[in-house]
Protein backbone atom coordinates (compact mmCIF):
# COMPACT_ATOMS: atom_id res chain seq x y z
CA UNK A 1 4.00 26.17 36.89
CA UNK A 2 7.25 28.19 37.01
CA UNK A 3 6.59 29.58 33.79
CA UNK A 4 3.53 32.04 35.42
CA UNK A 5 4.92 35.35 36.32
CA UNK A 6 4.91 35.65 40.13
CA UNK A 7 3.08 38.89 40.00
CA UNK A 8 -0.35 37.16 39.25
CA UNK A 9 -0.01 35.07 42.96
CA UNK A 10 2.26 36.74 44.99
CA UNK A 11 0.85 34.78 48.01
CA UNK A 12 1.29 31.07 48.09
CA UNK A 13 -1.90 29.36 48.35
CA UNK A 14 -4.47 31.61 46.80
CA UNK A 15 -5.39 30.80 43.47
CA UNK A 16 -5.32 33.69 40.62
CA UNK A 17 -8.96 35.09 39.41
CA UNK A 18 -8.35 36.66 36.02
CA UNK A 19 -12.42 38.20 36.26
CA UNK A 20 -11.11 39.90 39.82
CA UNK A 21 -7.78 40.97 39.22
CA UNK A 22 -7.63 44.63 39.17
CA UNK A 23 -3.90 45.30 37.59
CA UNK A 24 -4.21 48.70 38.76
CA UNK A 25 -5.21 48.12 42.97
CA UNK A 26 -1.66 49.21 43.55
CA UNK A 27 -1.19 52.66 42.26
CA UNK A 28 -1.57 55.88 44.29
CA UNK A 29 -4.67 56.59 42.10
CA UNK A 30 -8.43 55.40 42.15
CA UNK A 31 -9.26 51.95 40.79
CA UNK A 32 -9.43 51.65 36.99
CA UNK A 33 -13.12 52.53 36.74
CA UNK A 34 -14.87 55.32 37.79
CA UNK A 35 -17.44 53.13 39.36
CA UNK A 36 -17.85 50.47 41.66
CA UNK A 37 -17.54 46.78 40.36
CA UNK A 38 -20.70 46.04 41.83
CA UNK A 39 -22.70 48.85 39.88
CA UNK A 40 -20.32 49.10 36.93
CA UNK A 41 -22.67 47.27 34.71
CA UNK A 42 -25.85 48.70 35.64
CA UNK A 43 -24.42 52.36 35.29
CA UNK A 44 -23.73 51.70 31.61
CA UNK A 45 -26.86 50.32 30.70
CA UNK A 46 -26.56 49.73 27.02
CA UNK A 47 -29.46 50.99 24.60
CA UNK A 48 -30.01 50.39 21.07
CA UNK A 49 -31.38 53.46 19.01
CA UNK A 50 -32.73 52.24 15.48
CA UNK A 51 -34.58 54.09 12.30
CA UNK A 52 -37.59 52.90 11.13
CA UNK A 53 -39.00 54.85 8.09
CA UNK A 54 -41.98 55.56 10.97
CA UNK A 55 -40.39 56.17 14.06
CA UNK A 56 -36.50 56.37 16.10
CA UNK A 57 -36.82 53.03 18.41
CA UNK A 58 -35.16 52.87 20.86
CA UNK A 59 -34.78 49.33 23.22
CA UNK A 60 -33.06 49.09 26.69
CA UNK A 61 -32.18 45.79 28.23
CA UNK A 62 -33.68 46.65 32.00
CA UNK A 63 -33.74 42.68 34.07
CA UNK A 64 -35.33 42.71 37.20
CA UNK A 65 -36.80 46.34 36.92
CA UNK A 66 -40.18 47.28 37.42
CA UNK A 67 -42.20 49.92 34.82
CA UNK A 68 -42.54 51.94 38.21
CA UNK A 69 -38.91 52.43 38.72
CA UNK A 70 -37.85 53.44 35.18
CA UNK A 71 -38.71 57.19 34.15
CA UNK A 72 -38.96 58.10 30.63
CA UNK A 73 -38.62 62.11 29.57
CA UNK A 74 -38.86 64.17 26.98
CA UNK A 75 -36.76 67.85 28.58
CA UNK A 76 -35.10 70.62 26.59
CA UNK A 77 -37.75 70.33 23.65
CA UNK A 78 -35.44 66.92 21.85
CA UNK A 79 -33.80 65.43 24.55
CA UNK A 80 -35.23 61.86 25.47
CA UNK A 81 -34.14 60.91 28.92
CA UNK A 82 -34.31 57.49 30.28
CA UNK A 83 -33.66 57.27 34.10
CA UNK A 84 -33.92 54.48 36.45
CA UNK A 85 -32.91 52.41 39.53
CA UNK A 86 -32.27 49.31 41.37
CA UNK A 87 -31.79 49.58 44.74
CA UNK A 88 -29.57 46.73 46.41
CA UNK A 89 -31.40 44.10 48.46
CA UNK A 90 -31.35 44.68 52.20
CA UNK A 91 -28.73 41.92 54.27
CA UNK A 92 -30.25 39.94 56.82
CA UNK A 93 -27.74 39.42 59.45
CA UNK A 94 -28.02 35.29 59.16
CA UNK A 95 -27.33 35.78 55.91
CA UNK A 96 -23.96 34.39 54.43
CA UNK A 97 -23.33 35.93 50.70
CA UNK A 98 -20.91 34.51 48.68
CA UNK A 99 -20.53 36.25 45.65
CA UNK A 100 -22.50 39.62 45.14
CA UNK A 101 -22.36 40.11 40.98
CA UNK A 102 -26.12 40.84 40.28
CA UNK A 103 -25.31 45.15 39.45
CA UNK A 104 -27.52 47.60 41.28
CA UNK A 105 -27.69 51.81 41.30
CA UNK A 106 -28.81 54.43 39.36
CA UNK A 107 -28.41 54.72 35.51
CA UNK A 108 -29.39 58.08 33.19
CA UNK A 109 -29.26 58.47 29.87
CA UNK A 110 -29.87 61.21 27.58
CA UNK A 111 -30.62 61.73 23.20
CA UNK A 112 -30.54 64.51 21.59
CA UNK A 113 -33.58 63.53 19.08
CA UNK A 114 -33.39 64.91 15.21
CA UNK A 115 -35.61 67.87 13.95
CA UNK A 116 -38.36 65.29 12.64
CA UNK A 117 -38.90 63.41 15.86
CA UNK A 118 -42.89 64.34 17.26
CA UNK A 119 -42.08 64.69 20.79
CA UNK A 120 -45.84 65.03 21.40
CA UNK A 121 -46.16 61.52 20.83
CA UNK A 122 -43.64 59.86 22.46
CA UNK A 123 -44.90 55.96 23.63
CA UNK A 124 -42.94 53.57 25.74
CA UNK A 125 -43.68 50.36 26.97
CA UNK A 126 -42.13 47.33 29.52
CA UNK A 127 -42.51 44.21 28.95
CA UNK A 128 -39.80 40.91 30.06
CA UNK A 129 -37.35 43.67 31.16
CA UNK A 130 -37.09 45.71 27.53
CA UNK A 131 -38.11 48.96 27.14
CA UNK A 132 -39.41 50.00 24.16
CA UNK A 133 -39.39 54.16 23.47
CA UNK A 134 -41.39 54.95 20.24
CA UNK A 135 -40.82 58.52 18.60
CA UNK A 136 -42.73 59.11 15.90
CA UNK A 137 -41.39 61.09 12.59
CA UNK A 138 -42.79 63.43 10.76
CA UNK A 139 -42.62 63.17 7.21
CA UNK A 140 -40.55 65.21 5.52
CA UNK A 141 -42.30 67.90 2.97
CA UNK A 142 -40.76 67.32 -0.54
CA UNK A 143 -39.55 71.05 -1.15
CA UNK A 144 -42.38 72.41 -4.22
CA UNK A 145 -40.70 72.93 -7.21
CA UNK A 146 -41.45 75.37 -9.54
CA UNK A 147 -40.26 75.49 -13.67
CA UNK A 148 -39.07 78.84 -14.23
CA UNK A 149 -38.97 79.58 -17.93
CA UNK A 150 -35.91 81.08 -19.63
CA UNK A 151 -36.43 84.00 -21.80
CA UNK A 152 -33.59 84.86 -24.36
């Protein structure tokens, strides 16, 4: 046990949390994230934009969320904006929590969608907390070629 550097336990008797431990709770500036722990994971809600030779797809991981509270947009003619959030749940004062790690608050984020994308027929649909965005492409004109003949 002497081998542990004394700055991960400076107090006897407490036992060191490596997922807790904020390295920078110290310094005369704001935590290491912009955001708090408990929303830090909601905020960055990760979304997966793929290609299909039909359509730009994109999928958001959304748990707990109803279709109600998620907003999907179409603004500044190619911008897709997907909006949303989960409000925290309400203490009752008999209640005793113990660990609060379930992420809650608001979460926006925007696309800037290609020249081909029909934004007239944008679809999107919920279902076991995935959202599913389907923009359509349009397909792309083949320029016409025409043979010009060579004189000379």
């Amino acid at each position: 046990m002497a081998m542990i550097p004394s700055f991960f336990d400076n107090r006897r008797g407490t036992i060191f949390d490596p997922f807790t431990w904020d390295p920078f709770k110290d310094f005369p500036f704001p935590s290491s994230s912009l955001v708090s722990h408990d929303n830090s994971a909601f905020v960055n809600t990760r979304i997966d934009w793929k290609e299909t030779p039909e359509a730009h797809v994109f999928k958001a991981d959304l748990p707990g969320l109803k279709k109600e509270e998620v907003k999907v947009e179409i603004e500044d003619d190619r911008v897709l904006q997907i909006s949303g959030e989960r409000n925290v749940e309400r203490e009752d004062k008999n209640d005793t929590w113990h660990r609060v790690e379930r992420s809650s608050g608001k979460f926006l984020r925007r696309f800037r969608l290609p020249e081909n994308a029909k934004v007239d027929q944008v679809r999107a649909s919920m279902e076991n907390g995935v959202l599913t965005v389907t923009v359509p492409k349009e397909e792309v004109k083949k320029p016409d070629v025409k043979a010009i003949k060579i004189s000379g």
